[in-house]
Protein backbone atom coordinates (compact mmCIF):
# COMPACT_ATOMS: atom_id res chain seq x y z
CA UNK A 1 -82.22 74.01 43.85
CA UNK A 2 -82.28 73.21 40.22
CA UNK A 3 -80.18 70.69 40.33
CA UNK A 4 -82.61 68.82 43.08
CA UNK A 5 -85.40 69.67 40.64
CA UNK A 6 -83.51 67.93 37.69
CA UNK A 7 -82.86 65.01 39.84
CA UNK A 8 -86.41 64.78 40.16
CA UNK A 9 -87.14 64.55 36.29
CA UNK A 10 -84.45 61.68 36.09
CA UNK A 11 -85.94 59.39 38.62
CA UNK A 12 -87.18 56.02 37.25
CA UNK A 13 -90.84 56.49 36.23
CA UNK A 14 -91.85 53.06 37.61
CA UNK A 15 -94.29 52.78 39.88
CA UNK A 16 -94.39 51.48 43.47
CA UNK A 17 -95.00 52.98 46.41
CA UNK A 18 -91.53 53.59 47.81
CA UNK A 19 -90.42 55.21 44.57
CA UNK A 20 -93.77 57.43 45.39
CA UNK A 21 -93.13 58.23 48.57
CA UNK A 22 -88.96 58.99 47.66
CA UNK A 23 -90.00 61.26 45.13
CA UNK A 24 -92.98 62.73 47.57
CA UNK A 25 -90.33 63.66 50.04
CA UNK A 26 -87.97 65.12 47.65
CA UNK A 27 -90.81 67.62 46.15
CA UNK A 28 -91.49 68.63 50.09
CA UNK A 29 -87.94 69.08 50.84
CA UNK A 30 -87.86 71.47 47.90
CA UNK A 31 -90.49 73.41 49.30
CA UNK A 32 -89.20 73.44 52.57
CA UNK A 33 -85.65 74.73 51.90
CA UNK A 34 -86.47 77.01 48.88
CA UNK A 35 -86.18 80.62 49.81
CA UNK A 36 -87.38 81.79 46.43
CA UNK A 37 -88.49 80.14 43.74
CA UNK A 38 -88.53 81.39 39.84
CA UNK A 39 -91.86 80.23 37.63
CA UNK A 40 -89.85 77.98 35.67
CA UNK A 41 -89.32 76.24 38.65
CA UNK A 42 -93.03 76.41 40.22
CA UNK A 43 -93.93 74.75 36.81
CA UNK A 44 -91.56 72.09 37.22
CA UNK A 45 -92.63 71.24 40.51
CA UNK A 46 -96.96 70.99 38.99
CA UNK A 47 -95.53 69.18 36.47
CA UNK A 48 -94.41 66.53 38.89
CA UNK A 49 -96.82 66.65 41.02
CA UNK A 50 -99.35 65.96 38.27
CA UNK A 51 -96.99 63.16 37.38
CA UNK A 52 -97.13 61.84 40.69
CA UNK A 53 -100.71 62.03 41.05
CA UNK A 54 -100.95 59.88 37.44
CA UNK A 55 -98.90 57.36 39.01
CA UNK A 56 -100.99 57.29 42.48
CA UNK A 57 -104.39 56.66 40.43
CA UNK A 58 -102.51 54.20 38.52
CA UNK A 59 -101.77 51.98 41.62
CA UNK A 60 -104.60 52.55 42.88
CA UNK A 61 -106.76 51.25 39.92
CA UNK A 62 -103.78 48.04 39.85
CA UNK A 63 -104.48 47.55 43.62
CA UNK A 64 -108.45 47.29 43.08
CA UNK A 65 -107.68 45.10 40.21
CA UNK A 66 -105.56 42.63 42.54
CA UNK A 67 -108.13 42.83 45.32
CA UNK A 68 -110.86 41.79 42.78
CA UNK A 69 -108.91 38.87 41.48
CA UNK A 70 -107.50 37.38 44.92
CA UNK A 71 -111.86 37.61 46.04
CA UNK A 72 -112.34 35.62 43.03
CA UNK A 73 -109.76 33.07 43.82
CA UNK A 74 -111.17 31.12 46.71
CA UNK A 75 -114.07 31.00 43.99
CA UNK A 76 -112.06 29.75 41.22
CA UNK A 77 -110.07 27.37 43.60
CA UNK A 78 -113.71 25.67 44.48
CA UNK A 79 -114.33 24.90 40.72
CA UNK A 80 -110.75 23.07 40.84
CA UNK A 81 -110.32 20.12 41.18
CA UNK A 82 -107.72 18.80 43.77
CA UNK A 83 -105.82 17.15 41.21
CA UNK A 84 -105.79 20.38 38.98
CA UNK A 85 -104.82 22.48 42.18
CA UNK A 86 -101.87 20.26 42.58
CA UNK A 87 -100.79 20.27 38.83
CA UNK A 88 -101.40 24.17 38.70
CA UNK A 89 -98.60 24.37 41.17
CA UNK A 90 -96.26 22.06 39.68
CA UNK A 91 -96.80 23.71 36.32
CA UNK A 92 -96.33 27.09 38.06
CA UNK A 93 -92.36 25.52 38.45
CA UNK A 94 -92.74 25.16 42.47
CA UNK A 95 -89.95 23.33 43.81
CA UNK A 96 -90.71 20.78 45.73
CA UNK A 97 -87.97 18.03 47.37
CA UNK A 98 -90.21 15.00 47.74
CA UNK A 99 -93.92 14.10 46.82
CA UNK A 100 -97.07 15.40 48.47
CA UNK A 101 -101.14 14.32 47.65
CA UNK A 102 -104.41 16.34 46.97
CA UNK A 103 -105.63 16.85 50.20
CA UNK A 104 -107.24 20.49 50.25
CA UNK A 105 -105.77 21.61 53.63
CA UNK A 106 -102.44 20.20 52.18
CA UNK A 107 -103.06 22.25 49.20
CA UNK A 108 -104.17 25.51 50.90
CA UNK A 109 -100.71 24.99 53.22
CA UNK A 110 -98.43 25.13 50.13
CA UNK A 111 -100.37 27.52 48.29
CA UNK A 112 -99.97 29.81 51.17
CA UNK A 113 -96.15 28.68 51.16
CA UNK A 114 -95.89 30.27 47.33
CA UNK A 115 -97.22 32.86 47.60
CA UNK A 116 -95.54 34.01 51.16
CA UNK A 117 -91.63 32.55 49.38
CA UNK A 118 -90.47 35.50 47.55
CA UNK A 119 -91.40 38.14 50.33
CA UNK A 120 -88.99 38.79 53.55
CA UNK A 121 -91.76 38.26 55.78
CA UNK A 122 -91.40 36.07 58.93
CA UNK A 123 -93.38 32.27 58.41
CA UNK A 124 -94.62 30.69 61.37
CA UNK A 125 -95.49 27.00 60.31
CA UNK A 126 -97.17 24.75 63.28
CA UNK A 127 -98.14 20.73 63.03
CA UNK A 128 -97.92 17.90 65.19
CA UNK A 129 -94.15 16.29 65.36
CA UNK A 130 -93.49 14.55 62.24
CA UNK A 131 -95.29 16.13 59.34
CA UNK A 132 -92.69 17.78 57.25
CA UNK A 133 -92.36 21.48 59.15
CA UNK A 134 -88.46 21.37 58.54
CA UNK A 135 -89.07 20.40 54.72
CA UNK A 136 -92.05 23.12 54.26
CA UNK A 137 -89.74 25.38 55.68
CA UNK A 138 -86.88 24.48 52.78
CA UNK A 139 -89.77 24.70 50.29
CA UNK A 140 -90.18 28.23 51.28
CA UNK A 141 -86.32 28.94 51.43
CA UNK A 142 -86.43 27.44 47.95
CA UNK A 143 -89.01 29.44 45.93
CA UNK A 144 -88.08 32.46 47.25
CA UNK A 145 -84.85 35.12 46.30
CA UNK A 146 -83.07 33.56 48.83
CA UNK A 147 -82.84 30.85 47.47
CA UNK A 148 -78.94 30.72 46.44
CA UNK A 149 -78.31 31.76 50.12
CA UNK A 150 -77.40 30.18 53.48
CA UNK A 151 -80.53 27.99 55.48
CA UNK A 152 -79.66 27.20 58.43
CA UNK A 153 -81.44 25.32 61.18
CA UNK A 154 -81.65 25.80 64.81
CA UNK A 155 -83.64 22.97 67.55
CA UNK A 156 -84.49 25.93 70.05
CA UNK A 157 -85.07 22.97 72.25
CA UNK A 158 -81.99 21.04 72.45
CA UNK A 159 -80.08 24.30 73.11
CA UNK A 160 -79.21 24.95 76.77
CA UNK A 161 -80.92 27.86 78.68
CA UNK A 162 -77.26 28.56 79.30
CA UNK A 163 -75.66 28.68 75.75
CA UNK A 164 -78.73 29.77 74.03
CA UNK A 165 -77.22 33.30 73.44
CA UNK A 166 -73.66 31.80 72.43
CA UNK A 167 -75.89 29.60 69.91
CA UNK A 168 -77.93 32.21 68.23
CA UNK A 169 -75.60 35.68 68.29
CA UNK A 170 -71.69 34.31 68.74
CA UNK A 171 -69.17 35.42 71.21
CA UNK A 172 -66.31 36.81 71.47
CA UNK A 173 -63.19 35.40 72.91
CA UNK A 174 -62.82 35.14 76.88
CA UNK A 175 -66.71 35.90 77.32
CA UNK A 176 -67.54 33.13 79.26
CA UNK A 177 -64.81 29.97 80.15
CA UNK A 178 -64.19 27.92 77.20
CA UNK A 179 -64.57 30.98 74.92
CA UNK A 180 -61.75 30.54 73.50
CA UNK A 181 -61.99 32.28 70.14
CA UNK A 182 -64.09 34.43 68.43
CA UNK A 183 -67.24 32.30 67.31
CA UNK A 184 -70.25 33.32 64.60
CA UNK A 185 -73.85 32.75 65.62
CA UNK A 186 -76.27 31.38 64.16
CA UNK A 187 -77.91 34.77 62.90
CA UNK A 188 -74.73 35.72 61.47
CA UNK A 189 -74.17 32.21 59.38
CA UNK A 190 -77.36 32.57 58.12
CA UNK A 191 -76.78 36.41 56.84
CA UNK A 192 -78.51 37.15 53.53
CA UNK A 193 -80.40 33.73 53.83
CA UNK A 194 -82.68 32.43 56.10
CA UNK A 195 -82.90 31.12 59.42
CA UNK A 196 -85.30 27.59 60.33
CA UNK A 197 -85.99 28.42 64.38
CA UNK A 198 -87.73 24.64 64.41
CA UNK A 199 -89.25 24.45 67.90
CA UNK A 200 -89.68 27.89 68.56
CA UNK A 201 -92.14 27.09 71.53
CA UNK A 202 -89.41 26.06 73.75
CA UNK A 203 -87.19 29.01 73.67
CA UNK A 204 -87.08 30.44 76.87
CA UNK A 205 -88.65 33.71 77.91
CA UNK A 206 -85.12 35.41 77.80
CA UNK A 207 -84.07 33.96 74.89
CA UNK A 208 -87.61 35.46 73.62
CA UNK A 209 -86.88 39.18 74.23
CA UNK A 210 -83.33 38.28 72.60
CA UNK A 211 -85.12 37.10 69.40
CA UNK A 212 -88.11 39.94 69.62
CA UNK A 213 -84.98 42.65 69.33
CA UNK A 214 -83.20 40.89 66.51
CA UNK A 215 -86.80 40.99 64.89
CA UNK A 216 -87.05 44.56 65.59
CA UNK A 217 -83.82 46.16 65.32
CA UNK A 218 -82.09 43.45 62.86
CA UNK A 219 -79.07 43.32 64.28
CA UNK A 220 -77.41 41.46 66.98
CA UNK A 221 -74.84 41.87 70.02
CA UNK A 222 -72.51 38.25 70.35
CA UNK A 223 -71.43 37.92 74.14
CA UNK A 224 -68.92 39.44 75.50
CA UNK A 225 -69.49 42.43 73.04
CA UNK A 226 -70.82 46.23 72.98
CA UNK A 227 -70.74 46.08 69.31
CA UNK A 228 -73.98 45.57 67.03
CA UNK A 229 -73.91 43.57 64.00
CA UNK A 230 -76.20 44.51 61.41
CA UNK A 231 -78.18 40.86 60.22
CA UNK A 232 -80.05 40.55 57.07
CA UNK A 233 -81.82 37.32 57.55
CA UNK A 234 -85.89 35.70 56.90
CA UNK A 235 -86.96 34.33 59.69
CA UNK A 236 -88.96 30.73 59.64
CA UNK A 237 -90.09 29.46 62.37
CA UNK A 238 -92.12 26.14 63.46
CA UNK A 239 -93.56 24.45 66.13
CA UNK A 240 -95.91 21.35 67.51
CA UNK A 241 -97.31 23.49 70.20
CA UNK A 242 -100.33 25.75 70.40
CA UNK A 243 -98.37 29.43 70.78
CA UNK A 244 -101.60 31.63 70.78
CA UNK A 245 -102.10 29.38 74.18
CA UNK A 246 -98.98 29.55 75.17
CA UNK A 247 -99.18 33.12 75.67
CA UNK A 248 -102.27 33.36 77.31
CA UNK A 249 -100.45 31.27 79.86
CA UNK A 250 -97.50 33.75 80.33
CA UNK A 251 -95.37 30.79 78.35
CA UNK A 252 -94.70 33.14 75.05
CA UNK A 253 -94.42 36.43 74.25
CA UNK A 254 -97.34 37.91 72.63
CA UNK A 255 -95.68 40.62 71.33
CA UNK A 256 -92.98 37.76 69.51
CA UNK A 257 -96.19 35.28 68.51
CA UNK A 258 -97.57 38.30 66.44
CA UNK A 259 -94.22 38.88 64.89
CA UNK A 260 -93.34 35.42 63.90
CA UNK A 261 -97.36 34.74 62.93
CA UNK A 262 -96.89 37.30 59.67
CA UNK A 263 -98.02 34.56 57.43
CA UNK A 264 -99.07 31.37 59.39
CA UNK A 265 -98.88 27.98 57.88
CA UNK A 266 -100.14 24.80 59.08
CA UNK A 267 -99.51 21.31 58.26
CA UNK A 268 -102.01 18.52 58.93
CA UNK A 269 -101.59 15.42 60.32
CA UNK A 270 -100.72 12.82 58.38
CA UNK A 271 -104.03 10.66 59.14
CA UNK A 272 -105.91 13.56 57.30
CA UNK A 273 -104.15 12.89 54.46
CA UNK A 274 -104.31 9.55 53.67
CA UNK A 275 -104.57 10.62 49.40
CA UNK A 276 -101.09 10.74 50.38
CA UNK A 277 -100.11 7.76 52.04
CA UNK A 278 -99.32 5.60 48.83
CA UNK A 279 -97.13 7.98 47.55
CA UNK A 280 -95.12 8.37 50.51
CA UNK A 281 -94.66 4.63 50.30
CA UNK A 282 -93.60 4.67 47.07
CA UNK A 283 -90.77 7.86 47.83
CA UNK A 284 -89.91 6.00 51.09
CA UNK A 285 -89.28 2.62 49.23
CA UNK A 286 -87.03 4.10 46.50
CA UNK A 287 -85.12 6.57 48.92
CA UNK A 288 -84.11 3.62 51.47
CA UNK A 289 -83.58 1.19 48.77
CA UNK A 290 -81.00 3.85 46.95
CA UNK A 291 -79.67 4.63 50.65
CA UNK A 292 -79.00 1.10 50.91
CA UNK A 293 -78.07 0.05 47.33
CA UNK A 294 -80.85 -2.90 47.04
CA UNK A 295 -83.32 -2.84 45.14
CA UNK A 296 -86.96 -1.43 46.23
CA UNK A 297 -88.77 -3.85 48.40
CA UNK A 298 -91.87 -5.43 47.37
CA UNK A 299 -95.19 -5.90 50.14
CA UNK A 300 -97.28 -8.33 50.49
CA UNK A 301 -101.40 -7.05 50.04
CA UNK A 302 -101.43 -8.05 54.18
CA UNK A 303 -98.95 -5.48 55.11
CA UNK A 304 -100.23 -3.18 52.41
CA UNK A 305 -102.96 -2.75 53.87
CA UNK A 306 -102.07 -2.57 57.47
CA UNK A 307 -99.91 0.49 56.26
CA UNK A 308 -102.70 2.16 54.27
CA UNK A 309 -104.85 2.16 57.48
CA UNK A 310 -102.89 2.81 60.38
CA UNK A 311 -102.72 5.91 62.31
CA UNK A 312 -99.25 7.17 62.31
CA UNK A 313 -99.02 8.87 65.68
CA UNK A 314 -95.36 10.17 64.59
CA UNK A 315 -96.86 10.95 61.69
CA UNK A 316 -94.38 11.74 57.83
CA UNK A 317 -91.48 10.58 59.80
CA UNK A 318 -92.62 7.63 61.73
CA UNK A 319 -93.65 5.94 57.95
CA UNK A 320 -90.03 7.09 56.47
CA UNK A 321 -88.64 4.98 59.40
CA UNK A 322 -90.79 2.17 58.96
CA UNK A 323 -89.95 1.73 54.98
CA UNK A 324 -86.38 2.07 55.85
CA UNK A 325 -86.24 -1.06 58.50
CA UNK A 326 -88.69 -2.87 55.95
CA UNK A 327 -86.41 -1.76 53.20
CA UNK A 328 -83.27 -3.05 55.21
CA UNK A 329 -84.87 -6.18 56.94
CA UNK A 330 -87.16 -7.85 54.56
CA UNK A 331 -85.62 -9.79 51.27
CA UNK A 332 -87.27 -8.98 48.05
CA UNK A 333 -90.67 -9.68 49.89
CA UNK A 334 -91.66 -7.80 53.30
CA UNK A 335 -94.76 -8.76 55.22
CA UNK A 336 -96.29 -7.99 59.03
CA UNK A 337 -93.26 -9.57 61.03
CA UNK A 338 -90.97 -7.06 59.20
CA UNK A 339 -92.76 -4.62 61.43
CA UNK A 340 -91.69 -2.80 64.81
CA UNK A 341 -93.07 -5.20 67.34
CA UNK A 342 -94.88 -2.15 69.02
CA UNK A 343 -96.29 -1.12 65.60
CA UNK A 344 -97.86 -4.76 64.42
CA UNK A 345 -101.69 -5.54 64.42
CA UNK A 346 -103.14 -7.66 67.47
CA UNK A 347 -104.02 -11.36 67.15
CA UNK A 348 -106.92 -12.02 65.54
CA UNK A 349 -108.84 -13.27 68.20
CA UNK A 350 -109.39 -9.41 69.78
CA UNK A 351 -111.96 -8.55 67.04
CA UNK A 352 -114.46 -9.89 68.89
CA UNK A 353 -116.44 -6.40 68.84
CA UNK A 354 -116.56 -7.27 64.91
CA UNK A 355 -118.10 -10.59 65.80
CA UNK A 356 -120.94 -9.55 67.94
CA UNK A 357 -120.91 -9.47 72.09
CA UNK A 358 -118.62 -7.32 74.23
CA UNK A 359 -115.57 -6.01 73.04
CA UNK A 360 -112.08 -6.86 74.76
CA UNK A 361 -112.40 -3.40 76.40
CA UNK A 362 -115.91 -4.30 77.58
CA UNK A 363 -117.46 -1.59 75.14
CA UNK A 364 -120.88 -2.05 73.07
CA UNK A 365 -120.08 -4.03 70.01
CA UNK A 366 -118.86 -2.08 66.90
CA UNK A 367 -121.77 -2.29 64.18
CA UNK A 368 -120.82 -3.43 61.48
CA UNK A 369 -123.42 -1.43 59.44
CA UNK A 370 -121.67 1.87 60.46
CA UNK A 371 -118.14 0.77 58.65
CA UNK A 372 -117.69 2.34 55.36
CA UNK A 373 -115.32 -0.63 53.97
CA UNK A 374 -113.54 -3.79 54.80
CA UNK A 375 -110.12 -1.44 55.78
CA UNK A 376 -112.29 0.67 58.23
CA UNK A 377 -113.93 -2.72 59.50
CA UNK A 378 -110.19 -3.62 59.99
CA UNK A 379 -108.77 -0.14 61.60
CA UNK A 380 -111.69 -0.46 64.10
CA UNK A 381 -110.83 -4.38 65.29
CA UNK A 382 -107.09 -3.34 65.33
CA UNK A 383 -107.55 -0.31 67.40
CA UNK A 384 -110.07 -2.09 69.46
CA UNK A 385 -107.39 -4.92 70.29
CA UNK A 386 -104.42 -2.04 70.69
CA UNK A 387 -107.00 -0.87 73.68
CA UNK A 388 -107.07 -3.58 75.13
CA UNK A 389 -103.66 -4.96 75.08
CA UNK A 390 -102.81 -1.62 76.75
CA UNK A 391 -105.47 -1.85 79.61
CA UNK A 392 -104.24 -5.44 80.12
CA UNK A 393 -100.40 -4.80 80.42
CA UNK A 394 -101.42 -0.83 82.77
CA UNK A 395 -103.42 -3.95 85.00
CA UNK A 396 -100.13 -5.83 85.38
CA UNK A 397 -97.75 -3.36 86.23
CA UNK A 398 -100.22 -1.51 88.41
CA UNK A 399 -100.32 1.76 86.18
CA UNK A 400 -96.48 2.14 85.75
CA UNK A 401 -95.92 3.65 82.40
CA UNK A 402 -91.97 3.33 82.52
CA UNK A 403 -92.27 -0.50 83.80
CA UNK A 404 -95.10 -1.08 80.77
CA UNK A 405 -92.63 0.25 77.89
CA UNK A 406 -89.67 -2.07 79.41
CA UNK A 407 -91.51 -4.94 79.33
CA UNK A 408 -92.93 -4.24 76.16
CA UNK A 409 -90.03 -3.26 74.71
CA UNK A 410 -91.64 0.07 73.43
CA UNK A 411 -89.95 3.98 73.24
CA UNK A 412 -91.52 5.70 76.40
CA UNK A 413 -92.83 8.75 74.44
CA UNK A 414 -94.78 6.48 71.87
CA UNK A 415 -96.11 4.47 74.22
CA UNK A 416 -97.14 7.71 76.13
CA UNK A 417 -98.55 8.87 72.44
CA UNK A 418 -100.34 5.42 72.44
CA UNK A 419 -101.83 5.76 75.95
CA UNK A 420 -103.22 9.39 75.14
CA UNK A 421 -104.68 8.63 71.30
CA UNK A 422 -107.32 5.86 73.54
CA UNK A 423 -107.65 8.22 76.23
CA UNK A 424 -106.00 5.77 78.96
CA UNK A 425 -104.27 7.13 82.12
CA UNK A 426 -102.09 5.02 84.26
CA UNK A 427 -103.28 6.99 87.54
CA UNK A 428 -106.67 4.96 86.54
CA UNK A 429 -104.75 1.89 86.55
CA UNK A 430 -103.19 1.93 90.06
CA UNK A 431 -103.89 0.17 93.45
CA UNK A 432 -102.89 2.29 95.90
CA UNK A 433 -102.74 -0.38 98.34
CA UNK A 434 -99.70 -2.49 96.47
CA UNK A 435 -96.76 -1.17 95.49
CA UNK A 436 -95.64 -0.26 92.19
CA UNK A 437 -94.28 -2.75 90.34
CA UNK A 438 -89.98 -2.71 89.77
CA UNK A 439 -90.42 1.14 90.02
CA UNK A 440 -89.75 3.80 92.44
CA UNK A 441 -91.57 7.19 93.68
CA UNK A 442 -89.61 9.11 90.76
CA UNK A 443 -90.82 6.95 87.96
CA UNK A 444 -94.58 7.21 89.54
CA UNK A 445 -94.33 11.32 89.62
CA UNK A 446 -93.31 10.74 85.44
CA UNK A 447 -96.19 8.75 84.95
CA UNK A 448 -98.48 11.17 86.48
CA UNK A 449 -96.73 13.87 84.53
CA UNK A 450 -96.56 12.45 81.04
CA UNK A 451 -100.27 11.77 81.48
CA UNK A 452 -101.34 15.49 82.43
């Protein structure tokens, strides 16, 4: 019993609550498995617990300290100004691989991202497709202890339902035909490190439970196996969908949304940030003229513009691709016709609703008076004529979305992106009576669906 005592006096005397707890449990099983004890040893044990109630009031005076500072932050952030919020984390030695602006949601996101980095917990970070979830996610891999470690990324979507568990826990050999050797997961790669699940809203419901014990238990089974791996791994995940939603539907685990949700990041779009916009020109420009060993392209004020003020459905990566054709097209000067043909403005005579009169999509004239600058005045007549060339070409092919994007030489999805962002539906578009044009019944039922 002494010697347990002694071991007592030689624990470290720093203070956290595990070390409290440790030494908590040590002084009860003393007690509990002391027949007799001698007063020497009864005044050990006040001793330490006097000690240990020093260090409880301690904490608990550092905690209400903390707690008064973080309520004064949102305060102190206020006073900031964006620019100083962005240099604060810069100076605060945040790594960051590429450039980002001063808008405050932007901000707030990788705020949350530093502080959340050098904890284990699990980082759910949503966003529509395209706004950097995969790099946000390396940002967080990169500021935190992990940071020397494996990161490995998984698409939960372009897994198949039936490979999902090969994918993510391994297998041994002869599990399943074409097993032929013993093969790591994806869990067990990214041991000690972290683990990108980009996509998460895709995974199946079995693969869900799968995940939800890994989560739980922290270790894993690969097929073909009764033995458990133990897996020591932060979890990131990310997705363009609404989970909470999802799992009022049945679609997601609630019990698995709660667990990945820990701290929950999300990135806006990039047409709320368009601070940012000229910088991610700039990055763009240099990284595609070093990619292609030229040097950086220049633009003319037209196109300039046009790129300052247009809506980026896809979003971060949409304007990447766009610098790198302009970047690998143009000569030392790119303009509008450097463009993807889907992408450029309309003729000029569709900004009729600037002029007075109907609009080309027979709406009340856009006032003039109501336009904050000449760009707006020019994002207004652009999207006005986008609406229209749309309507005109869903007339044509009788409300055939797949027929529309061959003729117009246009990626189904974007054009699907296009249809939704000017609330358009094809079904609108179609006379029953005549038959769709080129297509069959099968391309009609995709229509209908991309448009629910």
């Amino acid at each position: 019993m002494m010697k347990i005592l002694d071991q007592i006096e030689d624990i470290s005397p720093a203070i956290s609550y595990a070390g409290l707890i440790e030494r908590i449990e040590i002084l009860r099983s003393t007690l509990r498995w002391s027949s007799r004890l001698e007063r020497t040893d009864i005044d050990k044990l006040l001793r330490q617990a006097t000690s240990l109630r020093d260090e409880v009031m301690q904490l608990s005076h550092k905690e209400r300290f903390v707690q008064a500072a973080v309520a004064a932050e949102p305060e102190h952030r206020a006073q900031q100004s964006r620019g100083a919020r962005r240099q604060a984390l810069l100076e605060r030695s945040f790594i960051f691989e590429g450039t980002f602006g001063d808008n405050p949601r932007l901000l707030e996101s990788l705020e949350i991202a530093e502080k959340a980095a050098p904890t284990d917990l699990p980082v759910l970070i949503d966003g529509e497709s395209g706004t950097g979830k995969e790099l946000m996610a390396k940002v967080i891999h990169a500021n935190g202890s992990r940071a020397d470690k494996p990161f490995i990324s998984v698409n939960c979507g372009a897994i198949p339902d039936n490979l999902l568990e090969s994918e993510l826990f391994g297998h041994r050999k002869g599990a399943f035909t074409g097993a032929s050797n013993d093969r790591k997961g994806k869990f067990e790669s990214a041991h000690t490190g972290t683990i990108f699940l980009d996509e998460i809203g895709e995974l199946p419901l079995a693969g869900q439970v799968k995940l939800l014990r890994v989560l739980e238990a922290h270790e894993i089974q690969r097929v073909g196996s009764d033995e458990t791996i133990a897996v020591d791994t932060r979890i990131v995940a990310a997705t363009n969908r609404n989970l909470r939603k999802l799992s009022e539907e049945g679609k997601f685990r609630e019990d698995l949304f709660y667990r990945l949700s820990v701290i929950h990041v999300t990135l806006p779009p990039l047409r709320e940030r368009r601070d940012e916009i000229p910088l991610l020109i700039a990055w763009f420009g240099d990284e595609s003229a070093g990619t292609l060993k030229r040097r950086p392209v220049r633009l003319t004020p037209r196109l300039r513009d046009f790129l300052l003020n247009y809506a980026y459905p896809g979003n971060i990566r949409e304007l990447r691709n766009v610098m790198y054709r302009i970047s690998c097209l143009a000569g030392d000067m790119a303009d509008i016709e450097h463009l993807p043909t889907d992408m450029r403005p309309a003729a000029p005579g569709s900004v009729a609703a600037l002029q007075g009169g109907m609009s080309a999509t027979g709406q009340q004239p856009i006032s003039v008076a109501n336009l904050m600058s000449l760009s707006d005045a020019k994002r207004a007549a652009s999207d006005d004529a986008e609406k229209a060339f749309l309507e005109r070409g869903l007339r044509e092919v009788n409300g055939t979305v797949a027929e529309l994007a061959r003729r117009i030489d246009m990626n189904r999805s974007h054009l699907q992106m296009l249809l939704k962002k000017h609330g358009l539906h094809s079904k609108d578009f179609r006379n029953r009576n005549m038959p769709a044009s080129n297509t069959n019944g099968a391309d009609e039922r995709d229509d209908d669906e991309g448009d629910a």
